[in-house]
C-alpha atoms as a PDB file:
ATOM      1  CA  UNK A   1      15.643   0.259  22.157  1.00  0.00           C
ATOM      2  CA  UNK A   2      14.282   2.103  25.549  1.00  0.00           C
ATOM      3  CA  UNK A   3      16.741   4.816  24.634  1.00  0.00           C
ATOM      4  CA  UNK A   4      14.710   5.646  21.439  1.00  0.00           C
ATOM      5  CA  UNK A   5      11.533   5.141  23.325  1.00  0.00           C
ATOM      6  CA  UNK A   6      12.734   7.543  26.058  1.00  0.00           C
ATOM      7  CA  UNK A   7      13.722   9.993  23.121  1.00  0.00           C
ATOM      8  CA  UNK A   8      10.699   9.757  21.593  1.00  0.00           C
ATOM      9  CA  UNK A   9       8.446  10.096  24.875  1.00  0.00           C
ATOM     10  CA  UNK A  10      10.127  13.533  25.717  1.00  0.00           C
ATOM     11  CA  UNK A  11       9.466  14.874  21.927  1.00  0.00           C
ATOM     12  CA  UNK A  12       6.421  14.581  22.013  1.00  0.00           C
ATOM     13  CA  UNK A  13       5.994  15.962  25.807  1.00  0.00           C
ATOM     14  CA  UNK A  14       7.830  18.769  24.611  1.00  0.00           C
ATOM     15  CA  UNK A  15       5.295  18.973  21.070  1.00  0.00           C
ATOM     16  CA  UNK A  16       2.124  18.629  23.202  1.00  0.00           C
ATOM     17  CA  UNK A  17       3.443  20.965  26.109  1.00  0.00           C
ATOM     18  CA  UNK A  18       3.761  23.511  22.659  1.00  0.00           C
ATOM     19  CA  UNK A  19       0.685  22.907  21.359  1.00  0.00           C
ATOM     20  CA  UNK A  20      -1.092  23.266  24.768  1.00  0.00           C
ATOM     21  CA  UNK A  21       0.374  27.122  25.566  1.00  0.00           C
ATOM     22  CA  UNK A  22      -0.415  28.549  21.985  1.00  0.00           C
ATOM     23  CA  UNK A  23      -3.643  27.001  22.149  1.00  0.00           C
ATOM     24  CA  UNK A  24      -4.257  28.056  25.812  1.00  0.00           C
ATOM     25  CA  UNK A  25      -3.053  31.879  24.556  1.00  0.00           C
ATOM     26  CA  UNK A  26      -4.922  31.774  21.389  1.00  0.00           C
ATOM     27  CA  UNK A  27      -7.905  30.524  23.221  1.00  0.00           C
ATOM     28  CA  UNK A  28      -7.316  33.727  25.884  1.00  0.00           C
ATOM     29  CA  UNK A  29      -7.137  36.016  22.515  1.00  0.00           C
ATOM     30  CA  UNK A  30      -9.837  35.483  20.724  1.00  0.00           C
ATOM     31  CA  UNK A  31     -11.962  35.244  24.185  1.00  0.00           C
ATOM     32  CA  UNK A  32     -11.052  39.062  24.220  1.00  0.00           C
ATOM     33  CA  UNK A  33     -12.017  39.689  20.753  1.00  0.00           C
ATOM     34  CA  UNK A  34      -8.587  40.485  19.610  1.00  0.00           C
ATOM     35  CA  UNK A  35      -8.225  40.458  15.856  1.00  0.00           C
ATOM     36  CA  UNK A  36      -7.237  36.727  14.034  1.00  0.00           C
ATOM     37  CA  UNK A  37      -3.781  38.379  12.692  1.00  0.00           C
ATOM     38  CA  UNK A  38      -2.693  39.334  16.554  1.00  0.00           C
ATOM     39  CA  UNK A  39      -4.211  35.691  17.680  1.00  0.00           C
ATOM     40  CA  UNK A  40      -2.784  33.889  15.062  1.00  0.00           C
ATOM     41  CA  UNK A  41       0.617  35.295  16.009  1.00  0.00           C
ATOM     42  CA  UNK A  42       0.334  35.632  19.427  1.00  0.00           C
ATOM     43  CA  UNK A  43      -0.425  31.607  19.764  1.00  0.00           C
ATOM     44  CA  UNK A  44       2.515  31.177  16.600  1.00  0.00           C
ATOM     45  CA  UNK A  45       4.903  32.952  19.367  1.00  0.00           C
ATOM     46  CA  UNK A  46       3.480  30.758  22.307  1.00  0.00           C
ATOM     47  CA  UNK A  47       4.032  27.869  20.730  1.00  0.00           C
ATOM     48  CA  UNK A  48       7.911  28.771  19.734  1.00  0.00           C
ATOM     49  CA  UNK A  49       8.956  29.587  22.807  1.00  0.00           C
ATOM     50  CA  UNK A  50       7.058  28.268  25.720  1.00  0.00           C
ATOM     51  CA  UNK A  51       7.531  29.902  28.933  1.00  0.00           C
ATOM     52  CA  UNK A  52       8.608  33.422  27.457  1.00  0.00           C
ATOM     53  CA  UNK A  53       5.446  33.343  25.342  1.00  0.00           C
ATOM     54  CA  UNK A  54       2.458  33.091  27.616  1.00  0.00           C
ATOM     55  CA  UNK A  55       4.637  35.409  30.300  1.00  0.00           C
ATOM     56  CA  UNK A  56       5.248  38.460  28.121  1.00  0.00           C
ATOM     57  CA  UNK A  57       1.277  37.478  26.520  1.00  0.00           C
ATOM     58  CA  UNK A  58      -0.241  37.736  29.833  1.00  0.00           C
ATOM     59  CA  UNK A  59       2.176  41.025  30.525  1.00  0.00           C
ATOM     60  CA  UNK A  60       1.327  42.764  27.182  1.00  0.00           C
ATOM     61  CA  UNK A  61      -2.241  41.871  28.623  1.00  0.00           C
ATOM     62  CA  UNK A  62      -2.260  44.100  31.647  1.00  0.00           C
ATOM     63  CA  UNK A  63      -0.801  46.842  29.989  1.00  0.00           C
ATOM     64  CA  UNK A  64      -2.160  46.944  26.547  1.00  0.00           C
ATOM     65  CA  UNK A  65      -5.328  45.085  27.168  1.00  0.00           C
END
């Protein structure tokens, strides 16, 4: 039983660590009045991958922004 409690602790750390980087890059978006298409998928691509999806944001940032 504290195997599936273990399992099910770490999904939904992994969910809520998810949620929090599309939020945190959709929240950066729209604070820079990007469009809702680029926000929306900018915070879709966050979410999806986690650490490769705020870095290349933030990079895209500097050189686009």
């Amino acid at each position: 039983m504290s195997r599936m409690i273990a399992a099910y602790a770490a999904y939904i750390s992994v969910l809520i660590i998810m949620v929090v980087s599309a939020l945190w890059v959709m929240w950066d978006a729209w604070k820079n009045k990007k469009p809702w298409g680029e926000i929306l998928a900018w915070g879709l691509f966050s979410g999806a991958f986690v650490i490769l999806g705020p870095v290349l944001y933030v990079l895209w940032k500097k050189k686009f922004g």
